[in-house]
Protein backbone atom coordinates (compact mmCIF):
# COMPACT_ATOMS: atom_id res chain seq x y z
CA UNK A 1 25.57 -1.00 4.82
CA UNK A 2 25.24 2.16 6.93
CA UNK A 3 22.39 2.91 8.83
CA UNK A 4 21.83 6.41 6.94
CA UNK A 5 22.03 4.40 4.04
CA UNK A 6 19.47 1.36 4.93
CA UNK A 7 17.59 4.25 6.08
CA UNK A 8 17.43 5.77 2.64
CA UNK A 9 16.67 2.17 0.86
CA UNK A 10 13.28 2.53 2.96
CA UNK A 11 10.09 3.90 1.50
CA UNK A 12 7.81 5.30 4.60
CA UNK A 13 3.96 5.75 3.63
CA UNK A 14 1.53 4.91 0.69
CA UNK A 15 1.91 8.01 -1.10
CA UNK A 16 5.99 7.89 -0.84
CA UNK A 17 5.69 3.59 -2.22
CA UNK A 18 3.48 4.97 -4.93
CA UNK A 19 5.45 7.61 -6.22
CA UNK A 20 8.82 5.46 -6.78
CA UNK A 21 7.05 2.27 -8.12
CA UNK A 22 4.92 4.61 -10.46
CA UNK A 23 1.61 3.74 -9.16
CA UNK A 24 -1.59 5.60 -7.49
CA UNK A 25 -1.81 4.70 -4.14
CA UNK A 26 -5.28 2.57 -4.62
CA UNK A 27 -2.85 0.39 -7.12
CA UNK A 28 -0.38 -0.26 -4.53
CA UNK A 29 -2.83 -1.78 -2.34
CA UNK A 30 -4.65 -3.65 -4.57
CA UNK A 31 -0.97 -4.89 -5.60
CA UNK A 32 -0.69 -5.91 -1.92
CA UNK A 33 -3.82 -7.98 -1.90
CA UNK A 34 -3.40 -9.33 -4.98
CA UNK A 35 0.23 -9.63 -6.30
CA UNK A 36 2.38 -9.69 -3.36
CA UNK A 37 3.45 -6.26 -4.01
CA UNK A 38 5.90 -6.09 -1.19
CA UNK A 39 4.56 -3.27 1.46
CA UNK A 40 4.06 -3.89 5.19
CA UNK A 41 1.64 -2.04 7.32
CA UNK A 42 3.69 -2.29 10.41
CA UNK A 43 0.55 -2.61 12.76
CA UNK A 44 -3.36 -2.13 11.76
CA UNK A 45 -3.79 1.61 11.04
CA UNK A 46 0.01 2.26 10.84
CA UNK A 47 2.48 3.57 8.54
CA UNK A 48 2.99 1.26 5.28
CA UNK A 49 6.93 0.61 3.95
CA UNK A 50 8.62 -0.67 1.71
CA UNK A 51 12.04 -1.27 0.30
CA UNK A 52 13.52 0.51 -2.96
CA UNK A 53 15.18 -3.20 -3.33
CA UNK A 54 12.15 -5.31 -2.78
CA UNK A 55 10.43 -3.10 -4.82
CA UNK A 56 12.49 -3.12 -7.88
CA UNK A 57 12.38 -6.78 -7.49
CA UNK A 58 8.59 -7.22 -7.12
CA UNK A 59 8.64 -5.15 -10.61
CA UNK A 60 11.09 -7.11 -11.83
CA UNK A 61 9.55 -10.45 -11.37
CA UNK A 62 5.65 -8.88 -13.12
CA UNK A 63 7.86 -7.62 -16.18
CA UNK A 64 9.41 -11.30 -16.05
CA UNK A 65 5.95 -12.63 -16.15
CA UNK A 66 4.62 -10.07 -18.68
CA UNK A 67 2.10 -8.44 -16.05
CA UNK A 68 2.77 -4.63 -16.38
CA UNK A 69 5.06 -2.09 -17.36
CA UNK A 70 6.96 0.69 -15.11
């Protein structure tokens, strides 16, 4: 993969995660706590990220198990 392109599978911020998984941003981090929704703060009062691919597999797995909708 090239690096403009791995760059471009990464979601930078709460507000950029929430807009492509279709969520407020208070959803996305109570999906952190509480389903493994997969965003990393990168250190304490950092920038969160994400993956578009870990992302479309996190929703993948709750539709799986019948836990929301996108």
């Amino acid at each position: 993969m090239s690096e403009a392109k791995a760059r471009s599978n990464v979601l930078r911020g709460l507000s950029e995660i929430a807009a492509y998984a279709g969520l407020s941003r208070n959803t996305v981090l109570s999906y952190i706590a509480t389903r493994g929704f997969p965003a990393r703060q990168l250190e304490k009062g950092g920038m969160w990220r994400a993956t578009r691919e870990a992302v479309d597999a996190w929703w993948t797995r709750q539709l799986d198990l019948g836990m929301g909708s996108k």
